[in-house]
Protein backbone atom coordinates (compact mmCIF):
# COMPACT_ATOMS: atom_id res chain seq x y z
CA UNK A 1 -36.30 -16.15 2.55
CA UNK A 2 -39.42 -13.78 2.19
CA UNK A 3 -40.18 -14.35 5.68
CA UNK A 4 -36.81 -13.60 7.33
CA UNK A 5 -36.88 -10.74 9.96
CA UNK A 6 -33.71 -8.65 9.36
CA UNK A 7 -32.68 -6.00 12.24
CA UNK A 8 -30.85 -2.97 10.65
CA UNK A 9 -29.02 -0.89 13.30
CA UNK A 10 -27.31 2.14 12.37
CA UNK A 11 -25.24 5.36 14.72
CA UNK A 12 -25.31 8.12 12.60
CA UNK A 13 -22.40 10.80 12.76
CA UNK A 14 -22.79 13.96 14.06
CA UNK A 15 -22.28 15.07 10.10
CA UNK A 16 -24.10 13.02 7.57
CA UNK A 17 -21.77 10.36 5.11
CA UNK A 18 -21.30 7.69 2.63
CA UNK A 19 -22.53 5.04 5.40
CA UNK A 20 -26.04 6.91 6.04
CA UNK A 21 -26.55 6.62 2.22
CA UNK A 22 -25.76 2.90 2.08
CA UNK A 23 -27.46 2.11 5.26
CA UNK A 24 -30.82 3.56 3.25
CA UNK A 25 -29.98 1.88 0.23
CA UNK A 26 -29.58 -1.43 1.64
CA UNK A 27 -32.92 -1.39 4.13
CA UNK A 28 -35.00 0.38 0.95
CA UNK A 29 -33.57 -3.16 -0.88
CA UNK A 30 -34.35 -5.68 1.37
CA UNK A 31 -37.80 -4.50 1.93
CA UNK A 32 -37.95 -4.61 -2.20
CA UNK A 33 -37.76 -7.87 -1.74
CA UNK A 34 -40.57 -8.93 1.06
CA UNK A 35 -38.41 -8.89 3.97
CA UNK A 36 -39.56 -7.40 7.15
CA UNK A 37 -37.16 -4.72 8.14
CA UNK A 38 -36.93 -3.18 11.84
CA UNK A 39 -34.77 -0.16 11.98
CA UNK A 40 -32.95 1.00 15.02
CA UNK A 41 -30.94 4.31 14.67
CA UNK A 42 -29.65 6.50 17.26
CA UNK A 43 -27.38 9.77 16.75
CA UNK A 44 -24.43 10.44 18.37
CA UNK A 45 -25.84 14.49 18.78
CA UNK A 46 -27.36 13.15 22.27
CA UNK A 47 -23.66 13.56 22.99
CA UNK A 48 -23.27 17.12 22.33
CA UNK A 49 -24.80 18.54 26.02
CA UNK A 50 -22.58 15.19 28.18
CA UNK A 51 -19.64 15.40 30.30
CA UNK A 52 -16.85 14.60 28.75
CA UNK A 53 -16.04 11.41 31.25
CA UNK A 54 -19.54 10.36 30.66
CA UNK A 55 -19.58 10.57 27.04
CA UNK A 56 -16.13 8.47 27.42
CA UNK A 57 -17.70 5.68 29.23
CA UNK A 58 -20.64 5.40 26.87
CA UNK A 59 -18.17 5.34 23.98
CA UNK A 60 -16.32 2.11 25.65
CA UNK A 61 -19.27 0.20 26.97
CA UNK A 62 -22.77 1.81 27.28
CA UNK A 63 -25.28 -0.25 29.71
CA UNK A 64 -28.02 1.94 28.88
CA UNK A 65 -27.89 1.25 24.86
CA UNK A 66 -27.19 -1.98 26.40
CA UNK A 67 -30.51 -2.75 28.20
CA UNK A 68 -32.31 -0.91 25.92
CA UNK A 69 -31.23 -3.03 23.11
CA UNK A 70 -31.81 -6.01 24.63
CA UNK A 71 -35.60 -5.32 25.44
CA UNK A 72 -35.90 -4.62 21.80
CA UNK A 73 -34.35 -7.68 20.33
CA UNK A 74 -36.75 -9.91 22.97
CA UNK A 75 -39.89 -8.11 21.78
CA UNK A 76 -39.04 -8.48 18.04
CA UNK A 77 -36.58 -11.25 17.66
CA UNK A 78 -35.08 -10.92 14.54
CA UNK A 79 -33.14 -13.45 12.76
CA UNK A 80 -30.37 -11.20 12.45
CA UNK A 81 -29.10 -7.82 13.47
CA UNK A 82 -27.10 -6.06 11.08
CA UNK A 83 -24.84 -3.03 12.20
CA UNK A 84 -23.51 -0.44 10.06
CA UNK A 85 -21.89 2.17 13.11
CA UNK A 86 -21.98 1.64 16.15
CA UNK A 87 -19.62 4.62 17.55
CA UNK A 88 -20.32 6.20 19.48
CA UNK A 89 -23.69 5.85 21.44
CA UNK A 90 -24.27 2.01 20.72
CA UNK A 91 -21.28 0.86 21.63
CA UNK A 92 -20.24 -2.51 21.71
CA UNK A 93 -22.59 -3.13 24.11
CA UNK A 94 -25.07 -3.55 21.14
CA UNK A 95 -23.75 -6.80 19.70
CA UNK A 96 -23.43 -8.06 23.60
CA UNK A 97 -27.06 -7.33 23.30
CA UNK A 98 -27.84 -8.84 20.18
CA UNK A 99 -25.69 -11.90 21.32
CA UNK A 100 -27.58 -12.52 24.63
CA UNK A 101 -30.81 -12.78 22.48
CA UNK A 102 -29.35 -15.66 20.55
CA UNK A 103 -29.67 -12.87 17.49
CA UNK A 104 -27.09 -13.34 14.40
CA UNK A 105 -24.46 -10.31 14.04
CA UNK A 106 -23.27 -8.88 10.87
CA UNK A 107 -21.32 -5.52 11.02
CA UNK A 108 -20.29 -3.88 7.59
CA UNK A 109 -16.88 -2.07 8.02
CA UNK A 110 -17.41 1.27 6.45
CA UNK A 111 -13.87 2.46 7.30
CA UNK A 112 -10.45 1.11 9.20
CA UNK A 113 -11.20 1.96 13.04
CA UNK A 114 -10.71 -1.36 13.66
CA UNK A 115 -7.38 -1.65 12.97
CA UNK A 116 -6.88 1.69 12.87
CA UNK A 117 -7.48 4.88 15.72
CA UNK A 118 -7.77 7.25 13.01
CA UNK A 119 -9.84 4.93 10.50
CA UNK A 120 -7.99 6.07 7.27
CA UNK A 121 -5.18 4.10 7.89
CA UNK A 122 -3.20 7.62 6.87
CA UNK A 123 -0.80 9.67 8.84
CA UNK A 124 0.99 12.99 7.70
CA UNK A 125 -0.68 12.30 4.40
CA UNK A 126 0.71 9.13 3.32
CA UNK A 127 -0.41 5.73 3.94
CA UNK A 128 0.16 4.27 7.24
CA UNK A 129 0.32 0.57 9.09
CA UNK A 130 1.63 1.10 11.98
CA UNK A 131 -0.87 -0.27 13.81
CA UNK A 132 -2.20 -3.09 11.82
CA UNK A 133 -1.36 -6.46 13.75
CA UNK A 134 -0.31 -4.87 17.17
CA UNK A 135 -2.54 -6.51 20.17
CA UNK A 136 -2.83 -2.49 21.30
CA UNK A 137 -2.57 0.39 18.16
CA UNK A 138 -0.13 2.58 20.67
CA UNK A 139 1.25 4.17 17.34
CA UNK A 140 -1.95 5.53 17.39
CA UNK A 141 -2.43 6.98 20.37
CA UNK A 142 1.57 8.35 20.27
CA UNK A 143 0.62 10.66 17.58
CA UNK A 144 -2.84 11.22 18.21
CA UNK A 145 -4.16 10.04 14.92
CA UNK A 146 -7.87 10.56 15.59
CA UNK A 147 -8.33 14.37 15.47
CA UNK A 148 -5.24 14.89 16.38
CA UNK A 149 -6.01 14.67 20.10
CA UNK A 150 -4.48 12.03 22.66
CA UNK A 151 -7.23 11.84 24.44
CA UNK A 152 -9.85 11.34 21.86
CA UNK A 153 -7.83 8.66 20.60
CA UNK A 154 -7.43 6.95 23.72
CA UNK A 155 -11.31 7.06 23.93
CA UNK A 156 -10.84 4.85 20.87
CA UNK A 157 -8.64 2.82 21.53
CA UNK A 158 -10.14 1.93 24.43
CA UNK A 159 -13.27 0.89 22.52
CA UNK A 160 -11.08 -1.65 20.94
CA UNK A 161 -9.98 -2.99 23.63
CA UNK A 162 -12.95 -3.58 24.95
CA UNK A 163 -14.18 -5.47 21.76
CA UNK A 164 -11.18 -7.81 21.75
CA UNK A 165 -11.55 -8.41 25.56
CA UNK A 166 -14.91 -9.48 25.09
CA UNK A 167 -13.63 -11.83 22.23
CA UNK A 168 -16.71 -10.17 20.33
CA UNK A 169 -14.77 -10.31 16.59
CA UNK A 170 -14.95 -14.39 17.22
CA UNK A 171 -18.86 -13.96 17.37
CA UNK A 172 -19.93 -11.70 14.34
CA UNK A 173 -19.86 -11.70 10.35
CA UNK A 174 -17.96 -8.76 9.26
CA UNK A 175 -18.14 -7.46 5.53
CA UNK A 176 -15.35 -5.76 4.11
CA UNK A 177 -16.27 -3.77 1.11
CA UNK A 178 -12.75 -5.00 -0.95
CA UNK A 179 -10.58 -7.69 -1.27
CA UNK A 180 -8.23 -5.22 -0.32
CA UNK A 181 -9.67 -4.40 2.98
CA UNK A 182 -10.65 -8.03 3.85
CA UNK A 183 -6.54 -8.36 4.08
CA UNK A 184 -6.06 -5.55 5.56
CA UNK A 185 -8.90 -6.62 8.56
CA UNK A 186 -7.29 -10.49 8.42
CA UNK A 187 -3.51 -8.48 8.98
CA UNK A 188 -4.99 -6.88 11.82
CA UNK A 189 -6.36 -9.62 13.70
CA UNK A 190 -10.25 -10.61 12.41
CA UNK A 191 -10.60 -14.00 11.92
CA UNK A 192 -10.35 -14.95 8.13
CA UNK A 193 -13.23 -17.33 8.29
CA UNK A 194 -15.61 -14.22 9.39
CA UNK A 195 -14.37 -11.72 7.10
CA UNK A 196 -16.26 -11.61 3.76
CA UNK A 197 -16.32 -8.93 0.80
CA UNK A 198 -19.63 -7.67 -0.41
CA UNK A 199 -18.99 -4.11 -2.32
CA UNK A 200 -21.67 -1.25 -2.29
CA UNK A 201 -23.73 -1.03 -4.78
CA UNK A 202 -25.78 2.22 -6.81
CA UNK A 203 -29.50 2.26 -7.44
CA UNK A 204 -31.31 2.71 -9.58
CA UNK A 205 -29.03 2.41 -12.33
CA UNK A 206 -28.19 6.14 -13.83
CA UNK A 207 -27.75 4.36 -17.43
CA UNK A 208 -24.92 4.94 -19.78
CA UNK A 209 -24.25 8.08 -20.68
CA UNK A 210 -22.95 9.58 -23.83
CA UNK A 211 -20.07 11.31 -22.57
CA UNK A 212 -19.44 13.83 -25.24
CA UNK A 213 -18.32 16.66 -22.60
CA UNK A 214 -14.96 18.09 -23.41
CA UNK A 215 -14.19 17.75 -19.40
CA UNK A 216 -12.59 15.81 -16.90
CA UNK A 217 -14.23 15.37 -13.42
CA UNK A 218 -13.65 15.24 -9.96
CA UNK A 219 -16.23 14.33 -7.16
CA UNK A 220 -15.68 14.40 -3.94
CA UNK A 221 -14.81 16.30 -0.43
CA UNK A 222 -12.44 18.64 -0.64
CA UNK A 223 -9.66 17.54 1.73
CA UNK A 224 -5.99 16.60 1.72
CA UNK A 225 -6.64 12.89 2.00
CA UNK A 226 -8.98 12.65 -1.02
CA UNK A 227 -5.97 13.92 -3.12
CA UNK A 228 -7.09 17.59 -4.20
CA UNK A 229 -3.42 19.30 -3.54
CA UNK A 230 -2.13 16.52 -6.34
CA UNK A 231 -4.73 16.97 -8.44
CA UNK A 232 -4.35 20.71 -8.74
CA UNK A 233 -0.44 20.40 -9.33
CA UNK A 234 -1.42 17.83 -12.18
CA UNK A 235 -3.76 20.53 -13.62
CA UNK A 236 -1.07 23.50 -13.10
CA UNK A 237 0.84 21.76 -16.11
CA UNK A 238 -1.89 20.51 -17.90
CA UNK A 239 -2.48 22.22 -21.81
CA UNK A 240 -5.55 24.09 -21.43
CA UNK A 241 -7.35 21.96 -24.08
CA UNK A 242 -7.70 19.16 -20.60
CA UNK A 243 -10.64 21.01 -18.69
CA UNK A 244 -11.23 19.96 -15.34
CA UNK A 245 -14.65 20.34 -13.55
CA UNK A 246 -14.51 19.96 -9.97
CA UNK A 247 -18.15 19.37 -7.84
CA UNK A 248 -17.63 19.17 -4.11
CA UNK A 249 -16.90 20.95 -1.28
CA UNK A 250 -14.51 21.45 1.92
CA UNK A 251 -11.42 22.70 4.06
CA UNK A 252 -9.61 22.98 0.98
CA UNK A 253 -12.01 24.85 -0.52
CA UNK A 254 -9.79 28.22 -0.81
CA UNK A 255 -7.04 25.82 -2.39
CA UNK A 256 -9.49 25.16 -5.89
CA UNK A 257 -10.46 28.70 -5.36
CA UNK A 258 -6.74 30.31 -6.55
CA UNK A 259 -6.15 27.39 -8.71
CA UNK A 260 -9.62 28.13 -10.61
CA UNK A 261 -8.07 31.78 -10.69
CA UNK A 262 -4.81 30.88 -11.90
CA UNK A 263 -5.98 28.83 -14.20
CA UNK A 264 -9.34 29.08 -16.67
CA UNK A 265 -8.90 25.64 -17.29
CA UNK A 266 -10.30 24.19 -14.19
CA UNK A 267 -13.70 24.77 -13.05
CA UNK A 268 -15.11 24.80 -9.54
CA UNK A 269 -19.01 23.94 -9.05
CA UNK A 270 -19.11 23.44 -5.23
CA UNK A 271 -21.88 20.91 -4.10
CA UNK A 272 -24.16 19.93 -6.50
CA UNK A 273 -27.26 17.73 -5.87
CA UNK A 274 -26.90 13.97 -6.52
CA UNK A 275 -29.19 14.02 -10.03
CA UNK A 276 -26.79 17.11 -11.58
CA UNK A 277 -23.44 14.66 -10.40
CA UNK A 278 -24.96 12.16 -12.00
CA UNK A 279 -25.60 14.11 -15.19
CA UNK A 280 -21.75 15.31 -15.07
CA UNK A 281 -20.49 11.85 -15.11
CA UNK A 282 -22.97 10.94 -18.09
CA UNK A 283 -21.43 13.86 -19.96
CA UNK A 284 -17.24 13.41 -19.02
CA UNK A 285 -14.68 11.74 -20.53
CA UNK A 286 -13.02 11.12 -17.63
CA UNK A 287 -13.51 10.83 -13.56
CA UNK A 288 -10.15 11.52 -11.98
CA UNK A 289 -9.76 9.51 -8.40
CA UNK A 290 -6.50 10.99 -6.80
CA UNK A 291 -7.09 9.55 -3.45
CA UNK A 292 -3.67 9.28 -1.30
CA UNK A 293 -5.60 7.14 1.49
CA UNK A 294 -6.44 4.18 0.69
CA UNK A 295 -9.77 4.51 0.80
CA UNK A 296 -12.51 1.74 1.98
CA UNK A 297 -15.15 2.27 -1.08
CA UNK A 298 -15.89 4.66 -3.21
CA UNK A 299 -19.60 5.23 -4.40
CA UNK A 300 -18.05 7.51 -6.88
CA UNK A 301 -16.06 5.25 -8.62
CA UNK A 302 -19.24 2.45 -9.00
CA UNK A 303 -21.58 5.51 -10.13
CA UNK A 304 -18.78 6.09 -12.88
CA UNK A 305 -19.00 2.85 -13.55
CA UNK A 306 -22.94 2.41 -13.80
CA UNK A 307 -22.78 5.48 -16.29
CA UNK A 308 -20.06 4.27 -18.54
CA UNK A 309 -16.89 6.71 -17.51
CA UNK A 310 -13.45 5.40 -17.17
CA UNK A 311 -11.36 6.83 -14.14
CA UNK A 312 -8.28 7.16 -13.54
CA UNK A 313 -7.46 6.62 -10.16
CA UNK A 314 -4.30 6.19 -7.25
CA UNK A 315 -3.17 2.88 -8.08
CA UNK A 316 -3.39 1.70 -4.54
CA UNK A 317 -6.08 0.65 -1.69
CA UNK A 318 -9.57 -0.16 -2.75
CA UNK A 319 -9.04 1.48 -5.86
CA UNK A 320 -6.61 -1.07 -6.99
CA UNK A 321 -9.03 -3.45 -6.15
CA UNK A 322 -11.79 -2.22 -8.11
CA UNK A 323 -10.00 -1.08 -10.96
CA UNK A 324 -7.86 -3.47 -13.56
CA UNK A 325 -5.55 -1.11 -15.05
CA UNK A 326 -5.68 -0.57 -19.08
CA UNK A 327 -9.42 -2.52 -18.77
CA UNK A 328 -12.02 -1.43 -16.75
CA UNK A 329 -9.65 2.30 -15.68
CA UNK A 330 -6.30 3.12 -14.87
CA UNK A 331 -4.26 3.63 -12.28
CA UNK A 332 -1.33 6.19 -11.04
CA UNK A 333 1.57 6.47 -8.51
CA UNK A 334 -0.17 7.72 -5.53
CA UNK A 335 0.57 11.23 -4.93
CA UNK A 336 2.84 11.81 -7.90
CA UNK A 337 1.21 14.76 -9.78
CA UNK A 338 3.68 14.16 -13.12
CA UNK A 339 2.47 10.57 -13.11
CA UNK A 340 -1.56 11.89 -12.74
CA UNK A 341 -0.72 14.52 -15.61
CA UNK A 342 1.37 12.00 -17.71
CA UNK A 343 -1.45 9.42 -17.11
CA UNK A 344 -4.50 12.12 -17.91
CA UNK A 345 -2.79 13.34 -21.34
CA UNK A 346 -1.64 9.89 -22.55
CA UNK A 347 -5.50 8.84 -22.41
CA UNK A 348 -7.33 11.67 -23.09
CA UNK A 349 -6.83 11.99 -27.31
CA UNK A 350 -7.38 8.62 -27.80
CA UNK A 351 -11.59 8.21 -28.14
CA UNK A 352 -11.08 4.59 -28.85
CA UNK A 353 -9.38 3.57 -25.80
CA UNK A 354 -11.58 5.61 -23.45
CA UNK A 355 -14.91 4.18 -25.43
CA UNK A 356 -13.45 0.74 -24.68
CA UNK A 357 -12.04 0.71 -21.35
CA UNK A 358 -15.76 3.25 -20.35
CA UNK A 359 -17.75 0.36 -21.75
CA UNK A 360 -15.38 -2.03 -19.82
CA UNK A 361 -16.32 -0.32 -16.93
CA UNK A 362 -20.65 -0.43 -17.45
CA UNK A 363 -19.60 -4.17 -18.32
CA UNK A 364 -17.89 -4.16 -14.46
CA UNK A 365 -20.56 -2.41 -12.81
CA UNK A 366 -23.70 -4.73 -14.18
CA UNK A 367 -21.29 -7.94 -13.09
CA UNK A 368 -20.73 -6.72 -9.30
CA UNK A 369 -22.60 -3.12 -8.36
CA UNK A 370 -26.34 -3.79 -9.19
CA UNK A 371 -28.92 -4.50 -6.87
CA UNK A 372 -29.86 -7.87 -7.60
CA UNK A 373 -26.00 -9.13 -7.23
CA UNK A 374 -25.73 -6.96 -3.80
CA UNK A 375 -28.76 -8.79 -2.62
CA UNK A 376 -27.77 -12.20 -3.54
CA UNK A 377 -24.56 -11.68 -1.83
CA UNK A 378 -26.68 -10.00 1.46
CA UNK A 379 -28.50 -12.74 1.81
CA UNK A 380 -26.09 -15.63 1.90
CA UNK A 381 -24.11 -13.50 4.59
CA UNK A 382 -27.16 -13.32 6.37
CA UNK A 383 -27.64 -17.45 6.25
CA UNK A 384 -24.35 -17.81 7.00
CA UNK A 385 -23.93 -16.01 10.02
CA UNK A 386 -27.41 -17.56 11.24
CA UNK A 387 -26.19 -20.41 10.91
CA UNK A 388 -22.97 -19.95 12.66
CA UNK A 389 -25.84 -18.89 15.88
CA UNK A 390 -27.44 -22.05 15.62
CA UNK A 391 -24.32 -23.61 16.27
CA UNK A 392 -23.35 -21.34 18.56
CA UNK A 393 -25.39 -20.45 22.08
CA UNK A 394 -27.19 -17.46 23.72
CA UNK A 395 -30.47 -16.83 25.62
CA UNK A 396 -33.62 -17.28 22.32
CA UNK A 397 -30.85 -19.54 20.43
């Protein structure tokens, strides 16, 4: 396997996320191992100065990502090409590409767009499935669920179509990051023989920590569907002896700004660089999760994990998933504040309990998070879906 030739193609966002980090991660671990990785990235701020219809028909199909693609994958002819984004300047033009070549497809789904026009499978901030199963999400594009705009929806949904008319979701290996979201992807239309679940994983390993802070801790952006309104209506009642220490930033920003004011229990500490998070979770007693979408994957959660602290976390989506209640964390009614505070205080005086279940939850991490388990599981997705191009046809097959 040292010698196999592994394409890694990645769109990065306009603002930098979770998938540029594990895009990194996984290239930096595959060349760990002796493989010879060829990076293609393109960003989609070559968009910023183009016409609106042209930037449309680039989203939908673009021939120019298209040809140059294909010129790439003849010169270097990889075994396999694997996508992390390809919205919007790739396109799905880049696995027609990568298909022509006779080159093996595997796309990780970072988030829902699939199935989904706004990705988060959330509308008016509560879960939402409107759309999941339907041949065309028109739910979608009746209330505008990406940015709140029509017509950047339809852009999307268009996309879609495009990808189903093509039939390329019959052609590719596509890695959900849950068992969660593999159903969800199967319930909207993927074929369940090319779904598969490989989780993210955190490197290096942070090591337990000793978690003697008097603190709970949140982590994360600072917006309505990561759960901050609930978690600062949990905190309103909470007896001051529960401090909570919150490290991110966002449009809710001036939200945790009056609640740090109203309350000297809770702490705001804006961004903080990845090293000092790391530290906070080594020190807490407890990570508080109170998503109210249902997430995809949370690198928070597995870097809790890797340094011993037990969440507690919206008992539904991925995190239910990841998270056996009373074992390795525990889990809440989604967007009930009374059952986050009720949860919170019934854990947090008993040591024993959150030494267990933290310990539970190292235990969880070394099983399915590390490095050498996400490359195991990389690899065999990568032999299966070469295989499945063997079988298959294209131009170099």
């Amino acid at each position: 396997m040292s010698q196999m030739r592994v394409a890694v193609l990645h769109n990065y966002y306009q603002r930098s996320g979770g998938e540029d980090t594990v895009f990194h991660s996984e290239v930096e671990l595959l060349r760990s191992r002796g493989h010879e990785v060829l990076e293609y990235t393109v960003s989609n701020e070559s968009l910023r100065d183009m016409s609106l219809w042209r930037a449309t028909r680039q989203t939908i199909w673009n021939p120019e990502s298209y040809r140059k693609l294909r010129l790439w994958f003849e010169e270097h002819r990889p075994d396999v090409a694997h996508f992390h984004n390809i919205a919007y300047v790739l396109s799905p033009s880049a696995y027609q590409a990568a298909f022509d070549c006779g080159v093996a497809v595997v796309q990780t789904l970072h988030n829902y767009r699939l199935i989904c026009l706004g990705g988060l499978l959330l509308r008016n901030g509560k879960p939402c499935e409107l759309c999941v199963g339907r041949s065309f999400p028109y739910y979608g594009l009746l209330y505008g669920c990406y940015r709140g705009s029509r017509s950047a929806t339809l852009v999307r949904g268009l996309m879609l179509l495009n990808q189903k008319r093509l039939h390329l979701w019959e052609r590719a290996i596509f890695v959900a990051l849950t068992e969660f979201a593999r159903e969800k992807f199967i319930q909207g239309g993927l074929p369940a023989d090319k779904v598969v679940v490989k989780p993210n994983f955190v490197s290096p390993d942070p090591g337990e920590g000793a978690h003697q802070g008097n603190y709970a801790l949140f982590v994360g952006r600072l917006t309505k569907e990561k759960g901050i309104e609930v978690m600062l209506q949990a905190w309103a009642a909470m007896p001051p002896s529960i401090p909570l220490k919150i490290v991110g930033d966002g449009p809710l920003a001036e939200h945790v700004q009056q609640a740090v004011a109203q309350h000297p229990h809770i702490e705001w500490l804006g961004h903080q660089p990845h090293e000092k998070v790391l530290q906070l979770m080594q020190e807490a007693r407890l990570l508080v999760f109170p998503s109210i979408c249902y997430e995809n994957m949370s690198l928070s959660l597995v870097e809790a994990m890797a340094t011993g602290l037990p969440a507690i976390a919206s008992g539904h989506g991925s995190m239910a998933s990841m998270i056996r209640h009373g074992e390795t964390g525990w889990l809440f009614e989604p967007g009930n504040p009374e059952a986050l505070r009720r949860q919170v205080q019934e854990v947090w005086n008993s040591p024993e309990a959150l030494r267990r279940v933290g310990q539970n939850a190292r235990a969880e991490y070394l099983q399915n998070y590390t490095p050498e388990r996400n490359y195991e599981q990389l690899i065999a997705i990568y032999e299966r879906a070469i295989q499945m191009r063997k079988e298959g046809s294209g131009c170099g097959s």
